[in-house]
C-alpha atoms as a PDB file:
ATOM      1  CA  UNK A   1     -37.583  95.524 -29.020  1.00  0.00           C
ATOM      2  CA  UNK A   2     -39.014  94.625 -32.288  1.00  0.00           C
ATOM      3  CA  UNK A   3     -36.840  93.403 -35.511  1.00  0.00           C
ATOM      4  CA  UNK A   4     -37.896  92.783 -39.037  1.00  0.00           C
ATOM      5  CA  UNK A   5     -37.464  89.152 -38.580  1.00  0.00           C
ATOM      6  CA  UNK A   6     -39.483  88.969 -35.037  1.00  0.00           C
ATOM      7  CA  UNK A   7     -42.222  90.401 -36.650  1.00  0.00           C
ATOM      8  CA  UNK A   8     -42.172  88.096 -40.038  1.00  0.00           C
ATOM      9  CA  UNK A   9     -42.524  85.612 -37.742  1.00  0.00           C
ATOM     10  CA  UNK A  10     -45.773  86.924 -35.655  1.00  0.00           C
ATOM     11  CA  UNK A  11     -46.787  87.647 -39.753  1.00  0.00           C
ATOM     12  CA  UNK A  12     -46.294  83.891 -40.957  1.00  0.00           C
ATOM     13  CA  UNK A  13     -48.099  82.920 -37.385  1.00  0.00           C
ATOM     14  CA  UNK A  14     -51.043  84.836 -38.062  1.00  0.00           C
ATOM     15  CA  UNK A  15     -51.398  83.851 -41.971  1.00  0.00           C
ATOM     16  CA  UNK A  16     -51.185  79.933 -40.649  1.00  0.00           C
ATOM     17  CA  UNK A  17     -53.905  80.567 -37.865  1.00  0.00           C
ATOM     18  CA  UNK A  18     -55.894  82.616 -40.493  1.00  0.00           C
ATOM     19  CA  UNK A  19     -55.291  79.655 -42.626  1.00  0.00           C
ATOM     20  CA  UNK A  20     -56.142  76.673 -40.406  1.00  0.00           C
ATOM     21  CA  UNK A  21     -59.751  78.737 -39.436  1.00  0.00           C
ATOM     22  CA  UNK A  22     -60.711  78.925 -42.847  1.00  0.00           C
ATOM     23  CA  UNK A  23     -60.391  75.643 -44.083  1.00  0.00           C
ATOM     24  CA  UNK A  24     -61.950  74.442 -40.765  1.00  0.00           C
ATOM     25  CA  UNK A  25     -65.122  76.209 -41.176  1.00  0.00           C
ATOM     26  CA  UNK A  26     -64.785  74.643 -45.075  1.00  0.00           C
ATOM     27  CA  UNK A  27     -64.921  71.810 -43.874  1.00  0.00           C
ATOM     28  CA  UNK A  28     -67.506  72.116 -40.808  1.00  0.00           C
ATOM     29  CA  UNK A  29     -70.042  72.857 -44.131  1.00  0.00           C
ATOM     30  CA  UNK A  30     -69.817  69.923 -45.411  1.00  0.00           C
ATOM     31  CA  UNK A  31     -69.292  67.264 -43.218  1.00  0.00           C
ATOM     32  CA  UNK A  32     -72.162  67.859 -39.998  1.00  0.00           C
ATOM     33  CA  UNK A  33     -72.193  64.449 -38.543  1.00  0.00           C
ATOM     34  CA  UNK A  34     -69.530  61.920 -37.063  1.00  0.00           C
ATOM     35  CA  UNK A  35     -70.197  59.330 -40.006  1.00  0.00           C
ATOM     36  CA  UNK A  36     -70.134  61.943 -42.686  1.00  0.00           C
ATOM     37  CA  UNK A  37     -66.420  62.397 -41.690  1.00  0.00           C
ATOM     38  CA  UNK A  38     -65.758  59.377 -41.629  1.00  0.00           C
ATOM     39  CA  UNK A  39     -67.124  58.153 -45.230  1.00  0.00           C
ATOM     40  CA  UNK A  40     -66.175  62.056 -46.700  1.00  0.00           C
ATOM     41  CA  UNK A  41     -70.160  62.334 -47.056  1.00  0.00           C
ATOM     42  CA  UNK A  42     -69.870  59.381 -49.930  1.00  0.00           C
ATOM     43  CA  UNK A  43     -68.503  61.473 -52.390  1.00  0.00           C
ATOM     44  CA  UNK A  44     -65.529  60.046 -52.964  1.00  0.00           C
ATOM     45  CA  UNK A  45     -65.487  58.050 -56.222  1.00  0.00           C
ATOM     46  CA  UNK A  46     -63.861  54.317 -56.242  1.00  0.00           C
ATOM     47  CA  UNK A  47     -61.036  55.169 -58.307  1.00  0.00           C
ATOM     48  CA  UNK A  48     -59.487  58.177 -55.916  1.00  0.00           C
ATOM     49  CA  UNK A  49     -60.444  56.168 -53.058  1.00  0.00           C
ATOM     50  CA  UNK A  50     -58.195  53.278 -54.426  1.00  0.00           C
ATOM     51  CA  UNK A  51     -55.782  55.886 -55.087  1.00  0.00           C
ATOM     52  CA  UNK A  52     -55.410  56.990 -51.594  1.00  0.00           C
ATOM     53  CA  UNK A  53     -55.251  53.453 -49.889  1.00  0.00           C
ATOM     54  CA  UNK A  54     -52.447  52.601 -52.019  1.00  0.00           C
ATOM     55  CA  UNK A  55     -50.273  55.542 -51.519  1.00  0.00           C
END
């Protein structure tokens, strides 16, 4: 048997998988190679990089 909450749940699953897919093929478009990962295709300005190392 099936209750309101149980499925809510299977809902919120779905949505997150949906979720996770989408920004994964985002992000397959712009980054290709191992090295554009890893540098965020040199894009990032100094300033929000700076911001992210410190915290």
């Amino acid at each position: 048997m099936s209750t309101p909450d149980h499925m809510a749940s299977w809902v919120a699953v779905a949505l997150v998988v949906l979720a996770t897919v989408l920004v994964g093929g985002f992000g397959l478009r712009i980054s290709r190679t191992t090295s554009d990962f890893y540098v965020a295709s040199r894009t990032v300005r100094p300033r929000l990089n700076a911001a992210a190392i410190s915290g």
